[in-house]
Protein backbone atom coordinates (compact mmCIF):
# COMPACT_ATOMS: atom_id res chain seq x y z
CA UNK A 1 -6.01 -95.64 -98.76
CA UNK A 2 -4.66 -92.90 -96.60
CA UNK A 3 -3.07 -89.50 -98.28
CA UNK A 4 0.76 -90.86 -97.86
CA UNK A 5 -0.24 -93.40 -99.53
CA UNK A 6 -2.00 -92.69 -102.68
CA UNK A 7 -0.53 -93.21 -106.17
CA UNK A 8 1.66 -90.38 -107.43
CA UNK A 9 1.40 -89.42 -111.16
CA UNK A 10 3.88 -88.16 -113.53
CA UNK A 11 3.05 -84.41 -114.41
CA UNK A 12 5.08 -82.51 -117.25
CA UNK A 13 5.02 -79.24 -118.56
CA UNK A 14 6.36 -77.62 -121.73
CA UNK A 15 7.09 -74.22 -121.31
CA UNK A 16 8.60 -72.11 -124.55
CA UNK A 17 9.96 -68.36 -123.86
CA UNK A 18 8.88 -68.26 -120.24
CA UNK A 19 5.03 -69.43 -121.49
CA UNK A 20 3.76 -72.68 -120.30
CA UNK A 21 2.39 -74.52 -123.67
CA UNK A 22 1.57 -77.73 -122.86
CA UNK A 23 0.66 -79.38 -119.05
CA UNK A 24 0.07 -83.22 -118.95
CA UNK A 25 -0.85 -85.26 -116.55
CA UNK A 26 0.57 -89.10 -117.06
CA UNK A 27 -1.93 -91.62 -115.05
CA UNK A 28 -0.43 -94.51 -116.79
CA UNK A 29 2.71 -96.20 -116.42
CA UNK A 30 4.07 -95.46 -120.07
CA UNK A 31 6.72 -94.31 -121.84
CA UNK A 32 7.62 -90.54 -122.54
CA UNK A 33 8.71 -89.39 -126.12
CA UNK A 34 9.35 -85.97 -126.83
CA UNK A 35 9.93 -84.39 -130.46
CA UNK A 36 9.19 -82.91 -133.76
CA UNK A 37 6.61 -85.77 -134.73
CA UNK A 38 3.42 -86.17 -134.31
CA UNK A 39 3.68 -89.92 -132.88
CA UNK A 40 5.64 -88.75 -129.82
CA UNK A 41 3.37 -88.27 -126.43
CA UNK A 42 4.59 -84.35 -125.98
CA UNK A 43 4.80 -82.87 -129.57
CA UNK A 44 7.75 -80.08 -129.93
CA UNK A 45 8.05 -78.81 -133.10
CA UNK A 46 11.45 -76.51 -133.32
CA UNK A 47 13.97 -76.52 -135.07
CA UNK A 48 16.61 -77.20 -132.22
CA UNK A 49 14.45 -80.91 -131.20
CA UNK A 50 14.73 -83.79 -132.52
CA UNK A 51 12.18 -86.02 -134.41
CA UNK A 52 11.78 -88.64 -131.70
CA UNK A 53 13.10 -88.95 -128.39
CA UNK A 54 12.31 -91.16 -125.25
CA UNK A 55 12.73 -88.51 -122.44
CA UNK A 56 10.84 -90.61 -119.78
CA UNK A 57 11.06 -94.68 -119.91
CA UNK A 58 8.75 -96.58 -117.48
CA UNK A 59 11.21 -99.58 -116.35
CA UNK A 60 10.96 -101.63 -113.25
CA UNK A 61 7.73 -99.90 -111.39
CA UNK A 62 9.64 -96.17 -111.87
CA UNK A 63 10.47 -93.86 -114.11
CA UNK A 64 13.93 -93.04 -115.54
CA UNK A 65 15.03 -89.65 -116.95
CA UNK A 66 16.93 -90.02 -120.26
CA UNK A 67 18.51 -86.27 -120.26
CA UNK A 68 19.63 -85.61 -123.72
CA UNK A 69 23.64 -85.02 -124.24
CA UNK A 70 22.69 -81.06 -125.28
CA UNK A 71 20.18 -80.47 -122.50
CA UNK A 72 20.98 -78.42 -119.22
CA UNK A 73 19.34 -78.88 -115.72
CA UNK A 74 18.75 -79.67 -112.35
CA UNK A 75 17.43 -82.75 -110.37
CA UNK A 76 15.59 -81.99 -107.09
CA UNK A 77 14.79 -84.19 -104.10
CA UNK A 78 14.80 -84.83 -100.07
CA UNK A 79 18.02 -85.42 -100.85
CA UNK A 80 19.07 -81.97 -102.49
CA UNK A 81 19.90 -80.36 -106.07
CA UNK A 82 21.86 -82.00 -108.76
CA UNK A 83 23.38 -80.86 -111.81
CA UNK A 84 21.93 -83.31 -114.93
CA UNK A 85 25.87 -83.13 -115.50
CA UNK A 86 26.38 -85.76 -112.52
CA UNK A 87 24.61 -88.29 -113.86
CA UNK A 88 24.69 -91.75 -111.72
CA UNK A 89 25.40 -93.69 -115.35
CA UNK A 90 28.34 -92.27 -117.48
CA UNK A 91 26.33 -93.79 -120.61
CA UNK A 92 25.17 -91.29 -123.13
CA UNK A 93 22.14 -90.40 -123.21
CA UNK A 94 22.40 -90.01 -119.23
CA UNK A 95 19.88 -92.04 -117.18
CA UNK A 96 18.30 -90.31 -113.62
CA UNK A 97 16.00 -93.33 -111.74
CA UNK A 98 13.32 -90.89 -110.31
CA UNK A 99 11.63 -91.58 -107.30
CA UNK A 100 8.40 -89.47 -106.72
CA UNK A 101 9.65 -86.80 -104.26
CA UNK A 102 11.85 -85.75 -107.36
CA UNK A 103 11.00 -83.42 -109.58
CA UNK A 104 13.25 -81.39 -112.06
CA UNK A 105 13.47 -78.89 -115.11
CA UNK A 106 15.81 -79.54 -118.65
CA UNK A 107 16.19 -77.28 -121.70
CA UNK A 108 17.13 -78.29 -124.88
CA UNK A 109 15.90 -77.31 -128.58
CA UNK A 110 14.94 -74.36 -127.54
CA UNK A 111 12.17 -75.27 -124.79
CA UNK A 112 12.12 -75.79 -120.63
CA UNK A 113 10.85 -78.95 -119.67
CA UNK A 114 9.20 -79.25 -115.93
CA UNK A 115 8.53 -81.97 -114.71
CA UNK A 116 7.21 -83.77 -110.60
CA UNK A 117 5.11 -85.85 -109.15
CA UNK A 118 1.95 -84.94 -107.60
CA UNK A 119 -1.40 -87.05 -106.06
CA UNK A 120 -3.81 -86.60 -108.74
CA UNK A 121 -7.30 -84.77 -108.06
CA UNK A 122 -9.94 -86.35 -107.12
CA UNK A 123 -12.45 -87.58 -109.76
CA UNK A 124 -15.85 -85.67 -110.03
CA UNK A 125 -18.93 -87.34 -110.89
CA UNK A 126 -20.78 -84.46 -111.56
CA UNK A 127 -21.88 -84.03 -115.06
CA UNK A 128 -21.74 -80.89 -116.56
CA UNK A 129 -23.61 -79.68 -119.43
CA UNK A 130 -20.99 -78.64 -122.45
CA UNK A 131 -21.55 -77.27 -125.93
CA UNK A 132 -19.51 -80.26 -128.35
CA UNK A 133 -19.42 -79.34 -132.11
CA UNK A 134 -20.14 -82.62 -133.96
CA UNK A 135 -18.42 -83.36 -137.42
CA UNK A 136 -20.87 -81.86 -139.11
CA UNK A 137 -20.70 -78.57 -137.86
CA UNK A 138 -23.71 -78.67 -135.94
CA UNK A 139 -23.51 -77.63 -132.28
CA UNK A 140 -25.66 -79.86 -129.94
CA UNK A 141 -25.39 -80.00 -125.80
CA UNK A 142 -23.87 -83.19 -124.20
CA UNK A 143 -22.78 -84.34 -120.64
CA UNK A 144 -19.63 -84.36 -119.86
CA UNK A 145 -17.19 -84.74 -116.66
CA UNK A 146 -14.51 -82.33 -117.70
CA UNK A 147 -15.99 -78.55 -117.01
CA UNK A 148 -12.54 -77.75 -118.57
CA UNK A 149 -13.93 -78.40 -122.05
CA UNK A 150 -16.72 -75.84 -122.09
CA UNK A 151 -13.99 -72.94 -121.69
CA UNK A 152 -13.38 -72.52 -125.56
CA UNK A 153 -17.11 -72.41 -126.43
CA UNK A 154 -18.38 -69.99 -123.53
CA UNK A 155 -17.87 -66.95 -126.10
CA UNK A 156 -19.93 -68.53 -128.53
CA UNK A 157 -22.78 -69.41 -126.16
CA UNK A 158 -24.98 -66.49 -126.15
């Protein structure tokens, strides 16, 4: 598979006063929910959110943007900026069909929400050896393929 044409993956971040908080990677074709409970895919618990919301809804091979009423933004593409307030469906909530050279940033309840498409990395097979806490408290080295998760315990190995 050449570079044009590999898969392109859904990527969101949550960003609350000007800090990102939460980056995500979607690899799977799924549905998007966003809000104060802990069932939704992006958890955002504030005041201003609400308790469930689907922001991005995989139909037909794509995904479509479900912009809240309340939320504020822009829409980019080959095609140029647009103002979430032109939306291509008058129905509330308003529904963007987002191909993957968009990408685009809302706020509402009190958080920024980024959002694009990008290739995903490449996959390493090399195993890296990671300090995992069990259950029981105990520490104990293990394998794993995600360096990423030895970060928190690198203060505590000595």
């Amino acid at each position: 598979m050449s570079k044009e044409q590999k898969k392109r993956y859904l990527r969101v971040g949550v960003i609350e006063r000007g800090k990102l908080i939460e980056e995500r990677l979607f690899k799977k074709d799924e549905d998007i929910t966003v809000g104060r409970s802990s069932k939704n895919t992006l958890v955002l618990p504030y005041e201003g959110c609400p308790q469930q919301y689907r922001l991005f809804h995989w139909k037909h091979g794509g995904y479509v943007l479900h912009a809240p009423t309340e939320a504020e933004g822009k829409l980019s593409s080959q095609r140029g900026l647009q103002d979430i307030h032109t939306a291509p469906s008058q129905q509330a909530p308003r529904e963007y069909p987002l191909s993957t050279d968009m990408r685009g940033k809302l706020n509402f309840g009190g958080v920024t929400i980024l959002f694009q498409f990008v290739t995903a990395p490449e996959e390493s097979t090399e195993r890296h050896l990671c300090l995992c806490i069990c259950a029981a408290g105990a520490p104990k080295w293990t394998g794993c393929t995600l360096p990423s998760c030895c970060f928190p315990f690198w203060d505590t190995v000595a």
